[in-house]
C-alpha atoms as a PDB file:
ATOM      1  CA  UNK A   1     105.397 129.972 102.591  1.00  0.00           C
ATOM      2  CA  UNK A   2     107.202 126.695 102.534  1.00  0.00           C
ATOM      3  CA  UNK A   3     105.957 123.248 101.373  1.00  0.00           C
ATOM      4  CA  UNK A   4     106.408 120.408 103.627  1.00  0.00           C
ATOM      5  CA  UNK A   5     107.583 117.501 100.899  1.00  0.00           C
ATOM      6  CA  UNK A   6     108.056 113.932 101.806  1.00  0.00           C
ATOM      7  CA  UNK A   7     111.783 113.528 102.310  1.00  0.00           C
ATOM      8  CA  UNK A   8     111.724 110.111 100.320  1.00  0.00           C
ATOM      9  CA  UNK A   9     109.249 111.298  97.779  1.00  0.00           C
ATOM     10  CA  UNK A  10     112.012 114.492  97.099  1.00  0.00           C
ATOM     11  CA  UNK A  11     114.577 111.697  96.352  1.00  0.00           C
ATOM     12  CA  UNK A  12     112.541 109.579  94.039  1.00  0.00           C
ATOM     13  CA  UNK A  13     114.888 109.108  90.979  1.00  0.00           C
ATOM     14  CA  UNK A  14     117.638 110.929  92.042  1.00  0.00           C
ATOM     15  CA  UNK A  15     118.892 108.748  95.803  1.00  0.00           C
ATOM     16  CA  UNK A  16     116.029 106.462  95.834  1.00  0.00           C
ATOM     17  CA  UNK A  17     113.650 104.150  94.091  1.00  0.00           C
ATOM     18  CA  UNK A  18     110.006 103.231  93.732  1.00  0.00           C
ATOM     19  CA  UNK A  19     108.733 100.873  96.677  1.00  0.00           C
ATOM     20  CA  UNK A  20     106.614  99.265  93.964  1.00  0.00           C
ATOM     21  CA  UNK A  21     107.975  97.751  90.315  1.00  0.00           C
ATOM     22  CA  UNK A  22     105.769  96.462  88.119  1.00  0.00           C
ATOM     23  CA  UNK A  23     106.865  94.999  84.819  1.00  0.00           C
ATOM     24  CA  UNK A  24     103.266  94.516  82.832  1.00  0.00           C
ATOM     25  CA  UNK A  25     102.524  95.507  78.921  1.00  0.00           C
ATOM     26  CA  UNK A  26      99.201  96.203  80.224  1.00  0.00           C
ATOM     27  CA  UNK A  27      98.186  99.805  81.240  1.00  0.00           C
ATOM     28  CA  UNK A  28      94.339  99.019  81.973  1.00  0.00           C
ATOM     29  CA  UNK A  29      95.255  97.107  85.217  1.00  0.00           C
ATOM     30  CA  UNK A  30      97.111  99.680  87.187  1.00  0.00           C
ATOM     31  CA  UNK A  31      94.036 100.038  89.646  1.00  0.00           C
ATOM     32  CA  UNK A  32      94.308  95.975  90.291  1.00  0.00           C
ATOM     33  CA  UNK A  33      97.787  96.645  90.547  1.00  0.00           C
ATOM     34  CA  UNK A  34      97.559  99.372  93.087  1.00  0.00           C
ATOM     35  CA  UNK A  35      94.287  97.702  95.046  1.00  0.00           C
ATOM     36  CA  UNK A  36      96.774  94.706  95.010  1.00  0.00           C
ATOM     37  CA  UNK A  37      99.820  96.601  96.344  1.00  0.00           C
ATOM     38  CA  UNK A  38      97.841  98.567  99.197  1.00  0.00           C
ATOM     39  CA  UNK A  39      96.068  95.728 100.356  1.00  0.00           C
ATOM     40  CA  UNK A  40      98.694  93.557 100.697  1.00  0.00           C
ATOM     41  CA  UNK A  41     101.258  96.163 102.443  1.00  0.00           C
ATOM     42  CA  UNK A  42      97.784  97.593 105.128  1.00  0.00           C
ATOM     43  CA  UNK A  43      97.733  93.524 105.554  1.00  0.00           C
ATOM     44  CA  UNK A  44     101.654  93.463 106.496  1.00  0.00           C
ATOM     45  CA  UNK A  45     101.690  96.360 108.774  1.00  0.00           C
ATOM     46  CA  UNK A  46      98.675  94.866 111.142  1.00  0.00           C
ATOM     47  CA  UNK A  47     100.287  91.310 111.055  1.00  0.00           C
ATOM     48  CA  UNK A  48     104.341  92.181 111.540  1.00  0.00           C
ATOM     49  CA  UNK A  49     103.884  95.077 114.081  1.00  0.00           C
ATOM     50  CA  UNK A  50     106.575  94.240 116.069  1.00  0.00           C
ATOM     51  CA  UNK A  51     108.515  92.576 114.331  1.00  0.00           C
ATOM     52  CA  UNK A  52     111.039  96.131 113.511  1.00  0.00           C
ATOM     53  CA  UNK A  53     109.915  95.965 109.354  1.00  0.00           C
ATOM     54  CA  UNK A  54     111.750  98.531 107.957  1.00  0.00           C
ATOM     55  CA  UNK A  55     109.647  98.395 104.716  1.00  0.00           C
ATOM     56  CA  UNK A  56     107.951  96.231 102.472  1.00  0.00           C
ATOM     57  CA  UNK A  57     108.711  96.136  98.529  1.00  0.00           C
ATOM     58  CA  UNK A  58     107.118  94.708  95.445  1.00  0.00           C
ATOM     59  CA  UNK A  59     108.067  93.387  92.240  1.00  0.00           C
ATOM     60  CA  UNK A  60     105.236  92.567  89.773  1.00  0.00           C
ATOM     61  CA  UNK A  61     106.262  90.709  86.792  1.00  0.00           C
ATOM     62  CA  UNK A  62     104.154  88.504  83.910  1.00  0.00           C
ATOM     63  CA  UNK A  63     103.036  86.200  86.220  1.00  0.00           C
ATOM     64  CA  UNK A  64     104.764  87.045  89.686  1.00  0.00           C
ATOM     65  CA  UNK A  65     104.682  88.790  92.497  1.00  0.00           C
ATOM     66  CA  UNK A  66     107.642  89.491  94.313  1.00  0.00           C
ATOM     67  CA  UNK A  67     107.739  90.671  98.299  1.00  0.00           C
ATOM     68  CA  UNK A  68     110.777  92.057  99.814  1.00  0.00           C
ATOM     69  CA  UNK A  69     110.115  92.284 103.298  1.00  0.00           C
ATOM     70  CA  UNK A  70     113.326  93.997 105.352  1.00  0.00           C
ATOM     71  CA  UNK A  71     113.589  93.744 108.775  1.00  0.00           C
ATOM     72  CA  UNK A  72     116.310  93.733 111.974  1.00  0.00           C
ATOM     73  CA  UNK A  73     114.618  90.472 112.937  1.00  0.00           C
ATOM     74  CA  UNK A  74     114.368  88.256 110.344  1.00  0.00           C
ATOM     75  CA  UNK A  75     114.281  85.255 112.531  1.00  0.00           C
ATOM     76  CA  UNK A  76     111.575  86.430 114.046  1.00  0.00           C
ATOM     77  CA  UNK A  77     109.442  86.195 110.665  1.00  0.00           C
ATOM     78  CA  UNK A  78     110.616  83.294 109.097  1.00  0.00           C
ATOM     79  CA  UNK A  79     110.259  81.210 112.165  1.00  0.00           C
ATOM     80  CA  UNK A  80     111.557  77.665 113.352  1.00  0.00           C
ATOM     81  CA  UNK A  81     112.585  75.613 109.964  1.00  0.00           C
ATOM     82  CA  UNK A  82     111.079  78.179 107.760  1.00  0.00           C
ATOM     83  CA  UNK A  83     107.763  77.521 109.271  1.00  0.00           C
ATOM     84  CA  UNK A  84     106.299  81.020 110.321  1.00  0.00           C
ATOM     85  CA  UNK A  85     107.918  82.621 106.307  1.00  0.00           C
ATOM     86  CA  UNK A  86     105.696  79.707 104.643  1.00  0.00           C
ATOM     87  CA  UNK A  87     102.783  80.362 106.679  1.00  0.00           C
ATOM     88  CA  UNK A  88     102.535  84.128 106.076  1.00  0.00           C
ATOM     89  CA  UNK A  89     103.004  83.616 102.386  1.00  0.00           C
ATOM     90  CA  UNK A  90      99.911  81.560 102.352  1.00  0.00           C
ATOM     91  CA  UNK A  91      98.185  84.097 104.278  1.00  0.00           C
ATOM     92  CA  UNK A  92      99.338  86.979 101.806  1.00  0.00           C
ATOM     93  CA  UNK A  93      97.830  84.416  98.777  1.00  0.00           C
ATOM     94  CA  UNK A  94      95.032  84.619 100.641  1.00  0.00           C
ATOM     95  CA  UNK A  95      94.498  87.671 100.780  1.00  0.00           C
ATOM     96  CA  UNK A  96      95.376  88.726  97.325  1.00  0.00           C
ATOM     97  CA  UNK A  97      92.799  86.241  96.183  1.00  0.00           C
ATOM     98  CA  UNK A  98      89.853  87.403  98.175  1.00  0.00           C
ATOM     99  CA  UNK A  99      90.370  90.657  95.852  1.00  0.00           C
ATOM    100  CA  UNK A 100      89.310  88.299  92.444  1.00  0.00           C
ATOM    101  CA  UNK A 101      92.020  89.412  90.245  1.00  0.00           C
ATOM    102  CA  UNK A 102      92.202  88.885  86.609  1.00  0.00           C
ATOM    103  CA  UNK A 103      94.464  86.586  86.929  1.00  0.00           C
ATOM    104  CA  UNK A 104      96.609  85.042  90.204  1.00  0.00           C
ATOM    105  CA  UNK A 105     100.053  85.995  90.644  1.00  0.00           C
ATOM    106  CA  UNK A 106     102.700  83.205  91.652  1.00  0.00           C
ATOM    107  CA  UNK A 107     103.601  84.380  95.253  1.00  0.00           C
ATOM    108  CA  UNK A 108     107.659  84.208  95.995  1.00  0.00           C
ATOM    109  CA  UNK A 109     108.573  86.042  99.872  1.00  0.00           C
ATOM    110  CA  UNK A 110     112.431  87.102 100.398  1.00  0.00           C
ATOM    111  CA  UNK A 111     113.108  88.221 103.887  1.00  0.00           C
ATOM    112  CA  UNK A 112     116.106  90.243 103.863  1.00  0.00           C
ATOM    113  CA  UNK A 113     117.820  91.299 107.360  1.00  0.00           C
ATOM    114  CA  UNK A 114     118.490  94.763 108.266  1.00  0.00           C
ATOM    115  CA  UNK A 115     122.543  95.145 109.379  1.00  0.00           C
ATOM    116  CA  UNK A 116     122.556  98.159 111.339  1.00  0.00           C
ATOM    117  CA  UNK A 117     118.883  98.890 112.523  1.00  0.00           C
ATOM    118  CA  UNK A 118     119.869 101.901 114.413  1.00  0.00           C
ATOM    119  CA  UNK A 119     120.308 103.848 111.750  1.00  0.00           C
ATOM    120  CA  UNK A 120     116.863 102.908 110.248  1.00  0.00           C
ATOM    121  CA  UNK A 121     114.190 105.569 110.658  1.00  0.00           C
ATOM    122  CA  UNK A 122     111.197 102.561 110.220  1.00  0.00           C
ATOM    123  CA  UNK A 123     113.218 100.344 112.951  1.00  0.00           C
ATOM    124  CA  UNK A 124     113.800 103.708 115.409  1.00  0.00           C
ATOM    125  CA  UNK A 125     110.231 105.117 114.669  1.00  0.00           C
ATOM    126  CA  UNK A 126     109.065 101.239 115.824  1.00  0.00           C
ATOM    127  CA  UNK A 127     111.573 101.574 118.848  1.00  0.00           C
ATOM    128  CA  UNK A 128     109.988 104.751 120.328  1.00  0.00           C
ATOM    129  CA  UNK A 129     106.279 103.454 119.799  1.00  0.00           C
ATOM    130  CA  UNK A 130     107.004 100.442 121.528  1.00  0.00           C
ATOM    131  CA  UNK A 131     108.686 102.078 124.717  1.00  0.00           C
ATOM    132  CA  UNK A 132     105.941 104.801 124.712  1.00  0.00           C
ATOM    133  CA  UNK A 133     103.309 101.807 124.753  1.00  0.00           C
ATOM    134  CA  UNK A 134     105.468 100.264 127.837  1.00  0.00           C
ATOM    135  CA  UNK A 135     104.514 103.554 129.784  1.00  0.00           C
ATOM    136  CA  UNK A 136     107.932 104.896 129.762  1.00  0.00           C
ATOM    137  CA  UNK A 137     108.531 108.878 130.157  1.00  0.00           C
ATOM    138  CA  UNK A 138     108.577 110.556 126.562  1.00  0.00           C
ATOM    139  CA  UNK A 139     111.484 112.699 127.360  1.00  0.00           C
ATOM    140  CA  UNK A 140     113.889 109.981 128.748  1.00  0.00           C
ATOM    141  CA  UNK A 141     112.653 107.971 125.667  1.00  0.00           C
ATOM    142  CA  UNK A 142     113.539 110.971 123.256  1.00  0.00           C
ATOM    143  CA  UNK A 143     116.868 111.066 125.206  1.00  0.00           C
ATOM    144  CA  UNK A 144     118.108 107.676 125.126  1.00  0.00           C
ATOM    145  CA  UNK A 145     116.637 107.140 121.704  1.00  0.00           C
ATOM    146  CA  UNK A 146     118.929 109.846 119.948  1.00  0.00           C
ATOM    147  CA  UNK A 147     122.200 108.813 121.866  1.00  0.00           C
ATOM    148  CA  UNK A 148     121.598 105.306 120.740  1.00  0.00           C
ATOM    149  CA  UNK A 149     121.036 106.454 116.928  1.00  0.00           C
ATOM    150  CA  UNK A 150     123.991 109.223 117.327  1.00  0.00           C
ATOM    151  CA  UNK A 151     126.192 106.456 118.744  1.00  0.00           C
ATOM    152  CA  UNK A 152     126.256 104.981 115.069  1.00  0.00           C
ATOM    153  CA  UNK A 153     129.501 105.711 112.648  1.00  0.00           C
ATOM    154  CA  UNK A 154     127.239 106.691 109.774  1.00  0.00           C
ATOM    155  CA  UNK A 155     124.625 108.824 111.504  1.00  0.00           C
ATOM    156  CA  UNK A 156     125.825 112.445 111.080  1.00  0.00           C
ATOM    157  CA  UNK A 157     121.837 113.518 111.994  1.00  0.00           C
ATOM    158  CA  UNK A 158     118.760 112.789 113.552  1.00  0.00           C
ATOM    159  CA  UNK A 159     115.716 114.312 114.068  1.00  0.00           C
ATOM    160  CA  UNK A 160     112.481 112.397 116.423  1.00  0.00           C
ATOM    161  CA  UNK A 161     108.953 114.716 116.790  1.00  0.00           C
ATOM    162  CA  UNK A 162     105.919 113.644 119.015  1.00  0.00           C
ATOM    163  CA  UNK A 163     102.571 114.833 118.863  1.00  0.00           C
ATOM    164  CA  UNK A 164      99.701 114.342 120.975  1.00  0.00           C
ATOM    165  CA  UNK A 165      98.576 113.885 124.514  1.00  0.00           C
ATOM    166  CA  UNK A 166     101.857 113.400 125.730  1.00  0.00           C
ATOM    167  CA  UNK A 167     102.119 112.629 129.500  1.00  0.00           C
ATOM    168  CA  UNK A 168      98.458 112.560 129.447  1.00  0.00           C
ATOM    169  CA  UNK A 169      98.256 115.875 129.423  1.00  0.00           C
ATOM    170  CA  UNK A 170      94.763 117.041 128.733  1.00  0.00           C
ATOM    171  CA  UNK A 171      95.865 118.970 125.605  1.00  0.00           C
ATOM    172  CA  UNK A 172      97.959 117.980 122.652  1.00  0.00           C
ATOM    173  CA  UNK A 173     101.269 119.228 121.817  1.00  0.00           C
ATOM    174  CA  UNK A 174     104.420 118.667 120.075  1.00  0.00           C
ATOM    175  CA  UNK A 175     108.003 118.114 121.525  1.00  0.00           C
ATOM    176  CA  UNK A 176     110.732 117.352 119.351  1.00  0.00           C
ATOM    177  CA  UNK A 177     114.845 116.738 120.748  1.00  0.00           C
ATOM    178  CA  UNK A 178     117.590 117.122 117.615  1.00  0.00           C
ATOM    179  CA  UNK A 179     121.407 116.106 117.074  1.00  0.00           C
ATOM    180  CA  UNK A 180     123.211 117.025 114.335  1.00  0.00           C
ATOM    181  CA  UNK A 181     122.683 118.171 110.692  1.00  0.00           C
ATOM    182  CA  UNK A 182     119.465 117.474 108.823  1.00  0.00           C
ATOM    183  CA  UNK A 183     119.902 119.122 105.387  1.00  0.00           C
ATOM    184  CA  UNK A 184     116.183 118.396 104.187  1.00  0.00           C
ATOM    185  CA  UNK A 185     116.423 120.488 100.938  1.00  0.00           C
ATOM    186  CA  UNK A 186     119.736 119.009  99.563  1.00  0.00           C
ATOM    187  CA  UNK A 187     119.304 116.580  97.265  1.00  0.00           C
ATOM    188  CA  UNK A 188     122.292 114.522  97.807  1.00  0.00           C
ATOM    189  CA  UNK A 189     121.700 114.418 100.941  1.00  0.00           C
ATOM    190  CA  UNK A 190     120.773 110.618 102.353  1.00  0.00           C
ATOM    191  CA  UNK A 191     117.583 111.365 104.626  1.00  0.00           C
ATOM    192  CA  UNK A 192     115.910 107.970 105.606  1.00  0.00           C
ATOM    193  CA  UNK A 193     112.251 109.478 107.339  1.00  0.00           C
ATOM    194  CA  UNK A 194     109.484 107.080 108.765  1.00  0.00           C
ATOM    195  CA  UNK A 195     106.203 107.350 110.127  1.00  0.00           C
ATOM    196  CA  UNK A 196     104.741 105.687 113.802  1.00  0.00           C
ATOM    197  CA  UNK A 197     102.119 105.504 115.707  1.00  0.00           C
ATOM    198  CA  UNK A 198     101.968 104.372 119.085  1.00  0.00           C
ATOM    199  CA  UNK A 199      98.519 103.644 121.206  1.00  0.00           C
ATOM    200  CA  UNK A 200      98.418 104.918 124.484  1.00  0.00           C
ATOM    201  CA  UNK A 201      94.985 104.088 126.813  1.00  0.00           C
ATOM    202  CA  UNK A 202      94.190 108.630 126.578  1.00  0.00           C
ATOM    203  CA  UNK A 203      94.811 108.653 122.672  1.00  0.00           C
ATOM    204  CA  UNK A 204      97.300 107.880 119.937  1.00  0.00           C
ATOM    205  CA  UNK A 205     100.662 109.831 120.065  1.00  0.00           C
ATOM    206  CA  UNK A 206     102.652 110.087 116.368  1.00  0.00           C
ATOM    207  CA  UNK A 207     106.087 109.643 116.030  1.00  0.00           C
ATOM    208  CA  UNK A 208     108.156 111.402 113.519  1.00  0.00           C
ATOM    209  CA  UNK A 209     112.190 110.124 112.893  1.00  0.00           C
ATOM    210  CA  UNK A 210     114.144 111.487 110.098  1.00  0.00           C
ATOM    211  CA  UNK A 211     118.031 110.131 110.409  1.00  0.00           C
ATOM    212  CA  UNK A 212     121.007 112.004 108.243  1.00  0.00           C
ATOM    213  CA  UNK A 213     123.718 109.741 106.843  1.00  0.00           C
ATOM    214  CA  UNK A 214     126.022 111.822 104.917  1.00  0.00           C
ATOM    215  CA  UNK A 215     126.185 112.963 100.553  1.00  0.00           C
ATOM    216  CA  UNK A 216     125.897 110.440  98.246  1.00  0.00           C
ATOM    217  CA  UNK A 217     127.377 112.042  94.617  1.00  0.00           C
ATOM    218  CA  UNK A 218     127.534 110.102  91.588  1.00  0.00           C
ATOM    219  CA  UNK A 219     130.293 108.210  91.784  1.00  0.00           C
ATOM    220  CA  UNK A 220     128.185 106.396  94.726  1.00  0.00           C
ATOM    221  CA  UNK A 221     130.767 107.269  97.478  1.00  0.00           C
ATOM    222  CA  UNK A 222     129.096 108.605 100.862  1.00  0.00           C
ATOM    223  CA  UNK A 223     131.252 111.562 101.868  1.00  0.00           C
ATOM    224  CA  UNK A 224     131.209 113.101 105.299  1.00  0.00           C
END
């Protein structure tokens, strides 16, 4: 039998790298650091859905915490004169401190912007759920989504699954539409792979993306 592994998980060390990066001398506060981490990105997800986040990363230092939030709509998040970025950092302090940490972090938020978000599983997995949640057809939304992805230059893949009560059908199933290659046991291969959910009024239908960009080797160079 085969093992289902986590495309970005597979990658860890060889394409990719930890989501979290903590630089601390002290080993007896990884659970704060974890409690810390999970809290803050569960507090992220319910307060920038929306907002096309492709994911959230943190950099724990002495006496820092870092948060790299990248999204296609940066604008969006750091709002008129930096007003909605400064907000939302004050909200995250806020939450971090209703945990009573040993100590509390100095709080810095970069907002980086996402160039192509079409190629970006997060942003395409966030795409479908929204259109589902607008009542659209799955299969035209299947459709449409794939020729948009496969209409990028570095997209040589892609991959979207559904599960649920799709339709409103009174039984779940699974439909899935692929184009391309989507080498999931090469190593070099670049697989970007999200998670979604979207909430429909008869149940919650889960979206699947994984998106195929080409080889990276060594030397750094994406070959075709």
């Amino acid at each position: 039998m085969t093992h289902t592994v986590h495309p970005y998980a597979h990658r860890l060390g060889i394409l990719r790298d930890w989501k979290s990066r903590w630089f601390s001398a002290d080993p007896k506060r990884y659970r704060e650091f974890i409690k810390c981490d999970t809290t803050v990105r569960q507090y992220l997800e319910k307060r920038l859905r929306g907002f096309y986040v492709s994911s959230v990363e943190i950099e724990k230092g002495e006496k820092t915490l870092k948060i790299i939030v990248k999204t296609s709509r940066p604008g969006m998040i750091i709002g008129r004169s930096g007003d909605g970025a400064t907000k939302l950092k004050n909200d995250i302090a806020k939450v971090i401190s209703a945990l009573h940490l040993s100590d509390s972090p100095e709080i810095k938020l970069d907002i980086e912007e996402i160039r192509s978000p079409e190629s970006n599983a997060a942003i395409v997995s966030q795409m479908v759920a929204e259109a589902l949640e607008k009542r659209m057809t799955f299969r035209r939304v299947l459709k449409q989504t794939v020729e948009k992805v496969m209409a990028n230059r570095d997209v040589l893949g892609v991959r979207i699954a559904l599960g649920g009560r799709l339709g409103g059908a009174e039984m779940a199933r699974k439909e899935q539409i692929k184009k391309g290659r989507i080498p999931l046991q090469t190593f070099r291969a670049d697989i970007d792979f999200a998670r979604e959910k979207a909430y429909l009024p008869y149940g919650v239908i889960g979206i699947k993306v994984w998106i195929y960009k080409g080889d990276i080797f060594p030397d750094k160079k994406v070959t075709k």
